[in-house]
PDB file of N, CA and C in Angstrom:
ATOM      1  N   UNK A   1     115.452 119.388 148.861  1.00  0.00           N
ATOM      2  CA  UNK A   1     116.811 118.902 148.763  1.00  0.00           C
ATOM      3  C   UNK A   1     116.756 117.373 148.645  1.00  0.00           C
ATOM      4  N   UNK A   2     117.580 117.023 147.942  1.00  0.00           N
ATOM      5  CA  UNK A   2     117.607 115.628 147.564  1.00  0.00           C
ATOM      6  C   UNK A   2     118.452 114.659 148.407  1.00  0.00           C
ATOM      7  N   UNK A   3     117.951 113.542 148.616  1.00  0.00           N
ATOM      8  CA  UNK A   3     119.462 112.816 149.836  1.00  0.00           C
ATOM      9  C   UNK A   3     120.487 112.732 149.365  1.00  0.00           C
ATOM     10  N   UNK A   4     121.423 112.834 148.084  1.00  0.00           N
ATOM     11  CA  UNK A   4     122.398 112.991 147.833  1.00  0.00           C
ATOM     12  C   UNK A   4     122.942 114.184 148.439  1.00  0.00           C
ATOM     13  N   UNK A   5     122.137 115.485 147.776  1.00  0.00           N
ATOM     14  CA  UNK A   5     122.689 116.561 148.541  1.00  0.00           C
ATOM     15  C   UNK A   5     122.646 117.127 150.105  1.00  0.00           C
ATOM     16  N   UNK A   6     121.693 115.685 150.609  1.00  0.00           N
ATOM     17  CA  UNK A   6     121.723 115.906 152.245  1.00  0.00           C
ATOM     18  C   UNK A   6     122.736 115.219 152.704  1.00  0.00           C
ATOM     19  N   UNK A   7     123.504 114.607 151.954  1.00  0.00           N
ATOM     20  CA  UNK A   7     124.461 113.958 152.647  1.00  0.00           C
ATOM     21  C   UNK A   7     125.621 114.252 152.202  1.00  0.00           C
ATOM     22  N   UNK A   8     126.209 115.365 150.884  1.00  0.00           N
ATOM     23  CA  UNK A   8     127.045 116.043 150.977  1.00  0.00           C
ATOM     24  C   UNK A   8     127.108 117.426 151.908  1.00  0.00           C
ATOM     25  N   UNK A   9     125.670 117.849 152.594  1.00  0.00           N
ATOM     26  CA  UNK A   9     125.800 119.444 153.058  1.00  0.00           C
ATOM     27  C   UNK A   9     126.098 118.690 154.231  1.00  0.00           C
ATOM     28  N   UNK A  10     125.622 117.398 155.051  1.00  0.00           N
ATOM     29  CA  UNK A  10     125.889 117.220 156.009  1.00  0.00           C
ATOM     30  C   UNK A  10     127.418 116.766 156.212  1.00  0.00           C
ATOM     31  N   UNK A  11     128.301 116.360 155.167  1.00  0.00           N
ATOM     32  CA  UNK A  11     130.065 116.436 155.310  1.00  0.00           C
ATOM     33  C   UNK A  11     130.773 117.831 155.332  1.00  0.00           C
ATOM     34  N   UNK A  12     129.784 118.838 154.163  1.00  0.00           N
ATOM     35  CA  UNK A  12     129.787 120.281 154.404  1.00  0.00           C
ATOM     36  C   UNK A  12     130.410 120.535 156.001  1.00  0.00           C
ATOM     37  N   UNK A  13     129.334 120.652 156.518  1.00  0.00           N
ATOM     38  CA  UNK A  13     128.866 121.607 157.535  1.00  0.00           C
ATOM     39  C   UNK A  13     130.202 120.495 158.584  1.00  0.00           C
ATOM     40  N   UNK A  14     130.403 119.051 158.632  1.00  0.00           N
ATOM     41  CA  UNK A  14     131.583 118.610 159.379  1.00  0.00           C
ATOM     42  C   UNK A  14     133.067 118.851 159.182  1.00  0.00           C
ATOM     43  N   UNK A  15     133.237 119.301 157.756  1.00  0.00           N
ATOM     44  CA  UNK A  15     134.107 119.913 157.203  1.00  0.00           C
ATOM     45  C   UNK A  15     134.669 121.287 157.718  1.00  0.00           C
ATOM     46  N   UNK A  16     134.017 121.838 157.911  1.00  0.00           N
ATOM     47  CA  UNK A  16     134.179 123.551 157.896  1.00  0.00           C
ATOM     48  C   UNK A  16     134.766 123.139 159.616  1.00  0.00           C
ATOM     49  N   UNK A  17     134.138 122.434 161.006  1.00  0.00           N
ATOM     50  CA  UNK A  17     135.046 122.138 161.970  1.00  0.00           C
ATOM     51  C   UNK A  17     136.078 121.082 161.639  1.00  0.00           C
ATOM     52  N   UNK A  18     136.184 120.194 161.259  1.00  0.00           N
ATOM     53  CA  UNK A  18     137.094 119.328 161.049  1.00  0.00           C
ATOM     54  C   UNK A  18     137.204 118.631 159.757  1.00  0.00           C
ATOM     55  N   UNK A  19     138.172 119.617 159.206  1.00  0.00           N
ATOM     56  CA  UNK A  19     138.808 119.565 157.499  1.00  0.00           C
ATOM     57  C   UNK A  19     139.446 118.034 157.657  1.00  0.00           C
ATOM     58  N   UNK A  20     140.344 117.848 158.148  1.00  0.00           N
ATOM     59  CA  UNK A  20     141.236 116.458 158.142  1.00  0.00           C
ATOM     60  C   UNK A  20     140.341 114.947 158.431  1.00  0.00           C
ATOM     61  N   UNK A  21     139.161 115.056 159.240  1.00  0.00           N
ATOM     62  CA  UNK A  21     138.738 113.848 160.028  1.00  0.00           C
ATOM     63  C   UNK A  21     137.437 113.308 158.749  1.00  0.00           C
ATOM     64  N   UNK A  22     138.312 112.369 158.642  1.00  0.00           N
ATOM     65  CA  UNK A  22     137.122 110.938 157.957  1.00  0.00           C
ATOM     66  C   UNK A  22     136.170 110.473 158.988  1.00  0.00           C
ATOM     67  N   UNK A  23     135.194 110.190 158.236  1.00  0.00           N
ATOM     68  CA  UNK A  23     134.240 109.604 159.003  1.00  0.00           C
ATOM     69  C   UNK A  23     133.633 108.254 158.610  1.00  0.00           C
ATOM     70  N   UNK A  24     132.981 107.125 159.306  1.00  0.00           N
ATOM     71  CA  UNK A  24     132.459 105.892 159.014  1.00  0.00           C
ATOM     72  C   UNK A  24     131.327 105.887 158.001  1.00  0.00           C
ATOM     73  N   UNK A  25     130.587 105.115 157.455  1.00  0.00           N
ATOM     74  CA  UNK A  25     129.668 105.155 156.898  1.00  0.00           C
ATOM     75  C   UNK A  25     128.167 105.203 157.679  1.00  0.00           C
ATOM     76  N   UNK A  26     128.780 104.743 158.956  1.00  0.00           N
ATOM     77  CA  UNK A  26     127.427 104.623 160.015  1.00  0.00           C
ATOM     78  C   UNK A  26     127.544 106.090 160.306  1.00  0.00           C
ATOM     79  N   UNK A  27     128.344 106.634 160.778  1.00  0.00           N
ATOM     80  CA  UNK A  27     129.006 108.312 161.170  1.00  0.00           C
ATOM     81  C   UNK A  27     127.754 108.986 160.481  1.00  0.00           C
ATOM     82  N   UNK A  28     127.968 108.648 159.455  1.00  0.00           N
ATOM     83  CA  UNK A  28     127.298 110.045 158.225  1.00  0.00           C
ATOM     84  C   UNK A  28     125.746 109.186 157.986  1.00  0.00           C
ATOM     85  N   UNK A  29     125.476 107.977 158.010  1.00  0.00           N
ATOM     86  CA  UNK A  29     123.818 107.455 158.251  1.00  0.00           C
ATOM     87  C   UNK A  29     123.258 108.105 158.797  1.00  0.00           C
ATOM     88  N   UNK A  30     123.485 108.336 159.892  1.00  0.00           N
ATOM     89  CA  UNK A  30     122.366 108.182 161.597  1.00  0.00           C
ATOM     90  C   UNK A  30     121.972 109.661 161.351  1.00  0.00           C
ATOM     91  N   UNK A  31     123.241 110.903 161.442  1.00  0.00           N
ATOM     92  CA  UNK A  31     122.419 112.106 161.164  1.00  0.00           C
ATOM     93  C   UNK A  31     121.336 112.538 160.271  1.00  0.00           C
ATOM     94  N   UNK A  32     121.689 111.794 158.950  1.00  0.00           N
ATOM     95  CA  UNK A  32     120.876 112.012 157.429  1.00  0.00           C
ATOM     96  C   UNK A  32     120.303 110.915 157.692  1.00  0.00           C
ATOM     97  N   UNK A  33     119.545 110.175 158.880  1.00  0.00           N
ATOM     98  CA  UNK A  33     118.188 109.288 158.814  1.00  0.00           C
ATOM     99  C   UNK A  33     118.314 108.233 157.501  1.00  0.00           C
ATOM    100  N   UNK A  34     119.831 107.421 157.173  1.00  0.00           N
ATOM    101  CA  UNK A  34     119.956 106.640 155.649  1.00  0.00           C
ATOM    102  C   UNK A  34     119.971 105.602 156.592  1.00  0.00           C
ATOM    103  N   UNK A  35     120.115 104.224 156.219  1.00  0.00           N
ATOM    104  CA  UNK A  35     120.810 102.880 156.442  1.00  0.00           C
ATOM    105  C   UNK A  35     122.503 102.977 156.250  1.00  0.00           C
ATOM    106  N   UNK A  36     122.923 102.084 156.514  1.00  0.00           N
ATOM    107  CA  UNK A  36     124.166 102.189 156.192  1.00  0.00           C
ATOM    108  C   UNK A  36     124.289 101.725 154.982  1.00  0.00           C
ATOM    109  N   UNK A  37     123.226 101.141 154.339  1.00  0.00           N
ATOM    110  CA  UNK A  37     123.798 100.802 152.918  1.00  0.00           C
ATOM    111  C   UNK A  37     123.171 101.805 152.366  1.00  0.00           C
ATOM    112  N   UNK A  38     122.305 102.572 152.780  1.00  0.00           N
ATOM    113  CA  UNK A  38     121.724 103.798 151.658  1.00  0.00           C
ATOM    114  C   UNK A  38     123.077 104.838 151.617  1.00  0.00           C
ATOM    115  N   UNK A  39     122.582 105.190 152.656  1.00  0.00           N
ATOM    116  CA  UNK A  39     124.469 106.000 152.766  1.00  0.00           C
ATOM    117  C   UNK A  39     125.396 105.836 151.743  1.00  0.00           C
ATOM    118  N   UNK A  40     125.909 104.319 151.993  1.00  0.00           N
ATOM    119  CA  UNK A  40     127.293 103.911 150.992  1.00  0.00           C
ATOM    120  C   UNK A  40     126.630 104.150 149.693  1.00  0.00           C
ATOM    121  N   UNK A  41     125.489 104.022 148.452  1.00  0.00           N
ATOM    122  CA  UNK A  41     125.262 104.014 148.235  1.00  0.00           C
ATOM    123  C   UNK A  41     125.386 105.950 147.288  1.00  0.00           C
ATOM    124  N   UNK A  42     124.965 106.288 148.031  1.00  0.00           N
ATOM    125  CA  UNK A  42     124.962 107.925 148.146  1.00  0.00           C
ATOM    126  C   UNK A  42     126.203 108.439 148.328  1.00  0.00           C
ATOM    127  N   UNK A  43     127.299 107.742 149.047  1.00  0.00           N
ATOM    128  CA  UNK A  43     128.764 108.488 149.171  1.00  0.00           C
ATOM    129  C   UNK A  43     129.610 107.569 148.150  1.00  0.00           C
ATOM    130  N   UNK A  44     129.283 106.694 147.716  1.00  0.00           N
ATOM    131  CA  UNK A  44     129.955 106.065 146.202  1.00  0.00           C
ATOM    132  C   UNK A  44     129.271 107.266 145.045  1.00  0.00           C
ATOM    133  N   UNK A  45     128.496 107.494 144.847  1.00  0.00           N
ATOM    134  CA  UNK A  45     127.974 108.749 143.766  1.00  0.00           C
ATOM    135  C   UNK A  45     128.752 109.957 143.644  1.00  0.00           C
ATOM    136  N   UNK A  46     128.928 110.411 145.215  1.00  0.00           N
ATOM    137  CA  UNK A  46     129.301 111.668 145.425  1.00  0.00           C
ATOM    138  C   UNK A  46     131.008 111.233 145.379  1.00  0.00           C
ATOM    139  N   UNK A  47     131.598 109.817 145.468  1.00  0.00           N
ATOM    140  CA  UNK A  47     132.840 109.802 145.489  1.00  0.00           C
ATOM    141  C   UNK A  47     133.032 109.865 143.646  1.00  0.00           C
ATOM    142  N   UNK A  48     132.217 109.055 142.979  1.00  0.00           N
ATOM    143  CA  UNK A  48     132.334 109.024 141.356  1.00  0.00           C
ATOM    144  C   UNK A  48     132.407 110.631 140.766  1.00  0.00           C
ATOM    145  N   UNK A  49     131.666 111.705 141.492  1.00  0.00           N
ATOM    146  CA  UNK A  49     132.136 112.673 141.572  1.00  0.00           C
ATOM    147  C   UNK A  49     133.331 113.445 141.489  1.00  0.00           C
ATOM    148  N   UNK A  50     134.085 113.205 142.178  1.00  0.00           N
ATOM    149  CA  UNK A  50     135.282 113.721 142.763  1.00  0.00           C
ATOM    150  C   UNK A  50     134.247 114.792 144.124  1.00  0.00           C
ATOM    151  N   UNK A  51     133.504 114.137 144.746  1.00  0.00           N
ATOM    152  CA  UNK A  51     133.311 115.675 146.011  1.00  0.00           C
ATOM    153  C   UNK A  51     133.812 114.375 147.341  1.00  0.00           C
ATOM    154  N   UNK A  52     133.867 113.472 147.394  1.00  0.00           N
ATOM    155  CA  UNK A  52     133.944 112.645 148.435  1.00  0.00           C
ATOM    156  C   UNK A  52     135.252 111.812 148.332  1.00  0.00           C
ATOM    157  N   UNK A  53     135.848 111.768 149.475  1.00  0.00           N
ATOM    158  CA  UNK A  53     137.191 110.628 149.039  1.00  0.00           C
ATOM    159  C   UNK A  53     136.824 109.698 150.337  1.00  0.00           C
ATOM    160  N   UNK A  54     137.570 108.256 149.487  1.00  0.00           N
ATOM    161  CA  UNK A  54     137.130 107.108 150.648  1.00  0.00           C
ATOM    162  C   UNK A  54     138.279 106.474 150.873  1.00  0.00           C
ATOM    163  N   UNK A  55     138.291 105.768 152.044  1.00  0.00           N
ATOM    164  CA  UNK A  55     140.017 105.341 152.835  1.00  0.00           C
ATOM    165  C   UNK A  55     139.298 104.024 153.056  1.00  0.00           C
ATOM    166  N   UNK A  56     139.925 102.577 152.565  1.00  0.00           N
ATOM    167  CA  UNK A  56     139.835 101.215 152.720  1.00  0.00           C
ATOM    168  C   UNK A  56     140.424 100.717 153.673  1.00  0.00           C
ATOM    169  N   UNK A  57     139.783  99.918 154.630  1.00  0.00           N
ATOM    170  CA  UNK A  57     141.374  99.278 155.023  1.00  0.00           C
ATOM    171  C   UNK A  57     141.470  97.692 154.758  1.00  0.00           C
ATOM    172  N   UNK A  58     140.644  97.466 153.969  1.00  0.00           N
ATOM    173  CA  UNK A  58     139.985  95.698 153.978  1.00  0.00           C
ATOM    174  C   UNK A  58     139.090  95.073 153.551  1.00  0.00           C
ATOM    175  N   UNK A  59     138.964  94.198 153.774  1.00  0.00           N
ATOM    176  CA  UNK A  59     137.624  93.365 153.835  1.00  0.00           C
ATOM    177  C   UNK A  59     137.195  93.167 155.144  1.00  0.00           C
ATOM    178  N   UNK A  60     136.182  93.677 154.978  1.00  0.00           N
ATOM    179  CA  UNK A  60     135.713  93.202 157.062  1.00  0.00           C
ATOM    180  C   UNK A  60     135.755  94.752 157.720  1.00  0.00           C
ATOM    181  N   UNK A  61     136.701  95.282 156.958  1.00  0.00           N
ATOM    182  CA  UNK A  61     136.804  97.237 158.015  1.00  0.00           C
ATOM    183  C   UNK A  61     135.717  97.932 157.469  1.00  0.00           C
ATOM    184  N   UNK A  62     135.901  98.882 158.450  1.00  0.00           N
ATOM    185  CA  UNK A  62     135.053 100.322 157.980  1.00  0.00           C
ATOM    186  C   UNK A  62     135.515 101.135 156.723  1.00  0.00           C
ATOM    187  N   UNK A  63     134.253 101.483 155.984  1.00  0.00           N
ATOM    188  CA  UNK A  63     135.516 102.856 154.933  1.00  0.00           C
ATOM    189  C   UNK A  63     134.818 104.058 155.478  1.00  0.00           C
ATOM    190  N   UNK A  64     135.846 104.651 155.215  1.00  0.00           N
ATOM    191  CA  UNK A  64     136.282 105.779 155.688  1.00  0.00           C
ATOM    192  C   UNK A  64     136.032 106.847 154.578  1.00  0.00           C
ATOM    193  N   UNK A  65     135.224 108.095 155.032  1.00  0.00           N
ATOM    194  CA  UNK A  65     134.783 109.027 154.155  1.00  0.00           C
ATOM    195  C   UNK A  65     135.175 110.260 154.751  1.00  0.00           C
ATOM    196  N   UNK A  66     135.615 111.223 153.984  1.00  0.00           N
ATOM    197  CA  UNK A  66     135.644 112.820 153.896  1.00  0.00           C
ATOM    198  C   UNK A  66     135.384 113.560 152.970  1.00  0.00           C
ATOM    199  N   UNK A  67     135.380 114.785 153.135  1.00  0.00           N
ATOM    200  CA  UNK A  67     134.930 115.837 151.690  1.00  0.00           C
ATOM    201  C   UNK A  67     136.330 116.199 150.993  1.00  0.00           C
ATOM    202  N   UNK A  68     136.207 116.476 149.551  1.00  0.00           N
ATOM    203  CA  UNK A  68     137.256 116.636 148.867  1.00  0.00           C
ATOM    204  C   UNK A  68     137.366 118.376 148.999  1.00  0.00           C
ATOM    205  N   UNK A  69     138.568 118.475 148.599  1.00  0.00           N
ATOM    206  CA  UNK A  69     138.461 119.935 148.495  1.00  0.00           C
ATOM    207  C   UNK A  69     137.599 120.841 147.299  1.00  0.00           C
ATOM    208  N   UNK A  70     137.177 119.709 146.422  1.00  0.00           N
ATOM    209  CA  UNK A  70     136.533 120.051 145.119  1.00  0.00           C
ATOM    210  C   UNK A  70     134.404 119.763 145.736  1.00  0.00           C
ATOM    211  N   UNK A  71     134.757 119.334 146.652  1.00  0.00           N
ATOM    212  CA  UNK A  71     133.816 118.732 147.399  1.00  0.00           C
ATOM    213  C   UNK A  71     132.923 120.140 147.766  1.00  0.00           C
TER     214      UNK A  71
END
């Protein structure tokens, strides 16, 4: 399995308990062993997709990631 797809099965599998809840970019690192910039990196792909949607709040904030329903 490839880290792209380790880091969509791992929104998978957070999905299926909690459909509504976004998560940080550090959130979804630490389990899938990424950096936080490998991560972002990997959930910008999967967002160019349409499987990932991302919530801004700034410059300086966290973004905010969940699985799409196409996800």
């Amino acid at each position: 399995m490839n880290v792209k797809s380790e880091v969509k099965f791992w929104l998978q599998q957070q999905h299926t308990d909690n459909p509504d809840t976004y998560f940080t970019t550090a959130e979804i690192a630490l389990p899938c062993n990424l950096s936080v910039y490998q991560a972002r990196y990997y959930l910008l792909g999967l967002a160019s997709e349409g499987c990932v949607e991302k919530k801004e709040f700034g410059k300086g904030k966290p973004i905010l990631w969940r699985l799409t329903p196409a996800g």
